[in-house]
N, C-alpha and C. Protein backbone atom coordinates (compact mmCIF):
# COMPACT_ATOMS: atom_id res chain seq x y z
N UNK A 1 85.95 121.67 130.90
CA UNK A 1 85.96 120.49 130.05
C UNK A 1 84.78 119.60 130.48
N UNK A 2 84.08 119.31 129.61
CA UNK A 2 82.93 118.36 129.89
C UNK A 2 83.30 116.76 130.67
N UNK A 3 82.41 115.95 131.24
CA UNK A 3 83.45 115.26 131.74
C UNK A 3 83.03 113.69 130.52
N UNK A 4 82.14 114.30 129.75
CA UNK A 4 81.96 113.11 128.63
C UNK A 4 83.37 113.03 127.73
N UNK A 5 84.02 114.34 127.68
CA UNK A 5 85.08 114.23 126.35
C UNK A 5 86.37 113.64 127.75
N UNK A 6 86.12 113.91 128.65
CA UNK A 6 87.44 113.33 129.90
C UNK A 6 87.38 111.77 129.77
N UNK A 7 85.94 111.28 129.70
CA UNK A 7 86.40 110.09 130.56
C UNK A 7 85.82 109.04 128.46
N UNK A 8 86.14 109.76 128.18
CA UNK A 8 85.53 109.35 126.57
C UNK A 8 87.12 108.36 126.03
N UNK A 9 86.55 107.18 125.09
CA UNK A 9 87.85 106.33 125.43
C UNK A 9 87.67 105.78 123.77
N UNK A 10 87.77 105.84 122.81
CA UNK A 10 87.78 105.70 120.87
C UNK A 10 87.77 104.04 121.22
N UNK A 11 86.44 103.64 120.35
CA UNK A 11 86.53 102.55 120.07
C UNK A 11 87.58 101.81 119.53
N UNK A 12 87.95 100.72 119.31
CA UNK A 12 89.02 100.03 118.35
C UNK A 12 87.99 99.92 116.63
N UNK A 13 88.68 99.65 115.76
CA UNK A 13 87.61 99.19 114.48
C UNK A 13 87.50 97.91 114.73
N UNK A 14 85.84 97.13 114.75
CA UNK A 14 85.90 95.80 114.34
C UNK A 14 86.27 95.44 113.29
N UNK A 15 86.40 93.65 113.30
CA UNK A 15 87.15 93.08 112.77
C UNK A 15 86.97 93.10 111.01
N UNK A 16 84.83 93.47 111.09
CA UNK A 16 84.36 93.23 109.45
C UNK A 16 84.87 94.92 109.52
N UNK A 17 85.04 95.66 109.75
CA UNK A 17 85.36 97.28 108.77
C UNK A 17 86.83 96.82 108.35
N UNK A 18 87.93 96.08 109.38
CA UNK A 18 89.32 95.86 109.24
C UNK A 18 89.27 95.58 108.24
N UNK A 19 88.40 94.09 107.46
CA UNK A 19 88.21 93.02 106.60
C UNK A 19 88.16 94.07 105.34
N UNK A 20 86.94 95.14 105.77
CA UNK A 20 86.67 95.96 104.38
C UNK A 20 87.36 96.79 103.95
N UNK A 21 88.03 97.24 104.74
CA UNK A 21 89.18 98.52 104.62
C UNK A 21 90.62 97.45 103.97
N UNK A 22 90.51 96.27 104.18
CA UNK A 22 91.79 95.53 102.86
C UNK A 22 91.05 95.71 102.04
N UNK A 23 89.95 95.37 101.55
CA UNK A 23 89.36 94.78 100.51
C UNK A 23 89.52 96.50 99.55
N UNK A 24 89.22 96.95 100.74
CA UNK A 24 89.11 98.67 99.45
C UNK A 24 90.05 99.29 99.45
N UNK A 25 91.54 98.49 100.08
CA UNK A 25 92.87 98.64 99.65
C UNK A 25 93.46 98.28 98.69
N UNK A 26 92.75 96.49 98.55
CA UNK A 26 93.46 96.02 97.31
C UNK A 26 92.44 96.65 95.97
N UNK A 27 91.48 97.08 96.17
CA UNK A 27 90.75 97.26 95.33
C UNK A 27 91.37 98.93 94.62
N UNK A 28 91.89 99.68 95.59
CA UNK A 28 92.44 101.23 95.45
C UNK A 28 93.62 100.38 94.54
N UNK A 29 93.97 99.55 94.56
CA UNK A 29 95.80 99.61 94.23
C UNK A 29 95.77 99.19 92.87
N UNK A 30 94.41 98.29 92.68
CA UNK A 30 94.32 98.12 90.96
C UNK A 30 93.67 98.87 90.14
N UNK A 31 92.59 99.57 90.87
CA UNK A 31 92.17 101.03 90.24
C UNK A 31 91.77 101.77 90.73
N UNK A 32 93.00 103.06 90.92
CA UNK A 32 93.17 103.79 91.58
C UNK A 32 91.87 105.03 91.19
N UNK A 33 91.43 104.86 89.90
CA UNK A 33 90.76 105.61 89.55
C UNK A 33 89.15 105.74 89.73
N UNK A 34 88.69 104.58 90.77
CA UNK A 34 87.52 104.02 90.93
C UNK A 34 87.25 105.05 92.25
N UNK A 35 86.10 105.81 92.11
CA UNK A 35 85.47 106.28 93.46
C UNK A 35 84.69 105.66 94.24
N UNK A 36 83.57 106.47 95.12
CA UNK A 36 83.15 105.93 96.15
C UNK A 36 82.00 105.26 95.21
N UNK A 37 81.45 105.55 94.76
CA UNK A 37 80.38 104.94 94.28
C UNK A 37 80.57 103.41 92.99
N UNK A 38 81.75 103.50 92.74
CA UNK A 38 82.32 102.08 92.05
C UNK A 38 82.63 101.50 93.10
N UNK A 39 83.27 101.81 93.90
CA UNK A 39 83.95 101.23 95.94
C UNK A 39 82.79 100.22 96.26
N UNK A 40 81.90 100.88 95.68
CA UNK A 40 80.44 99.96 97.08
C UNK A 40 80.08 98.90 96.23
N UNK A 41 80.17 99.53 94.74
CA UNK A 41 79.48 98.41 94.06
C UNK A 41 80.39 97.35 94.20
N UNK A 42 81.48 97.39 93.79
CA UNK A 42 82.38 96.49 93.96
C UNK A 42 82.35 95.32 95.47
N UNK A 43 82.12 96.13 96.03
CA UNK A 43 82.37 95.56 97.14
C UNK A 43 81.42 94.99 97.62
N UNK A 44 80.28 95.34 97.23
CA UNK A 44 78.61 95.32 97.72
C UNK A 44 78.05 95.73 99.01
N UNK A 45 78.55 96.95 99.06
CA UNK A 45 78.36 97.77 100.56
C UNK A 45 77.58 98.87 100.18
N UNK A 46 77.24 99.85 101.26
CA UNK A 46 76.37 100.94 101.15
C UNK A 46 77.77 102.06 100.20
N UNK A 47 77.55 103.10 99.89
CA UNK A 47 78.01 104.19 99.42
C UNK A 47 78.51 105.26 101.00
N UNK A 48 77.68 105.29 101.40
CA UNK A 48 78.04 106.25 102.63
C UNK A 48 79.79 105.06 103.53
N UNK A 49 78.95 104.21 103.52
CA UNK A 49 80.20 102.98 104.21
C UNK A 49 81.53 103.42 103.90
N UNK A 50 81.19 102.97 102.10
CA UNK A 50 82.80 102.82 101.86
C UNK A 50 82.86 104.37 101.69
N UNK A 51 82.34 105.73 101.60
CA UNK A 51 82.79 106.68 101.61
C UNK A 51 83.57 107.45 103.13
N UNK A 52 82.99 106.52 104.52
CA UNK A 52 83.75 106.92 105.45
C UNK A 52 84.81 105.97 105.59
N UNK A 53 85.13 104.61 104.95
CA UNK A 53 86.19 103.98 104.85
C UNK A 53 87.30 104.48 104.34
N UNK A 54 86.85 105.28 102.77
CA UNK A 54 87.83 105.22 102.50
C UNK A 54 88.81 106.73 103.13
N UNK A 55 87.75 107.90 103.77
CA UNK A 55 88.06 108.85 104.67
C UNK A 55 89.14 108.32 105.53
N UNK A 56 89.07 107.33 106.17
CA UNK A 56 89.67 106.67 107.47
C UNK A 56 91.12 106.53 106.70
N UNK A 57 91.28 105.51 105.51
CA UNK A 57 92.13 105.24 105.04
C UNK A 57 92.92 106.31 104.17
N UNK A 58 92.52 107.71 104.24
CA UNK A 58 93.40 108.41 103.46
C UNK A 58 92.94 108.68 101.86
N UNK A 59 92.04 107.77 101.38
CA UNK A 59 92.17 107.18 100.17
C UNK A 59 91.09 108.35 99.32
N UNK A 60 92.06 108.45 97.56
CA UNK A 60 90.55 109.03 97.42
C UNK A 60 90.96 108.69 95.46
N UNK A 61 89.97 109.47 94.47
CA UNK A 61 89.79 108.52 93.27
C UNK A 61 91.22 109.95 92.37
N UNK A 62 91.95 109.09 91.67
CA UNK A 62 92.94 109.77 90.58
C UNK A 62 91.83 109.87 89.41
N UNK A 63 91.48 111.41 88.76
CA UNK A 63 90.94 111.20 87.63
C UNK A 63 91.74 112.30 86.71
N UNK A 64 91.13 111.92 85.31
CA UNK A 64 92.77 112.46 84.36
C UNK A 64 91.70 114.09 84.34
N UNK A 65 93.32 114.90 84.31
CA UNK A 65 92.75 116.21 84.24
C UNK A 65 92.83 116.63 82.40
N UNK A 66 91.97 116.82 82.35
CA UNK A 66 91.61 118.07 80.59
C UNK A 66 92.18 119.22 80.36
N UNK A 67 93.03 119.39 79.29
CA UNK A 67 93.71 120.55 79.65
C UNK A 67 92.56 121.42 78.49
């Protein structure tokens, strides 16, 4: 075992990702159907950002299927 992964210790999230990860909670709960790239605009963040945010959070876009 390497001794980087032994003595290796996971940051906590700061406080502005905490802040953003509500914001692209309440934002998931009114449209659920909005992806990553509506996520950022909305929010006015990068695309990559809110695409590992919303990774973290589980979260991802409902779109209607075509039969």
């Amino acid at each position: 075992m390497p001794r980087s992964t032994f003595y290796y210790q996971p940051q906590p999230e700061c406080a502005d990702h905490l802040r953003l990860m509500r914001q692209l909670d309440e934002l998931y709960l009114k449209c659920p159907f909005f992806g990553s790239r509506k996520m950022a605009v909305e929010l006015a963040i990068n695309r990559k950002r809110a695409q590992r945010l919303m990774r973290i959070l589980g979260i991802e876009a409902h779109y209607a299927v075509s039969v």
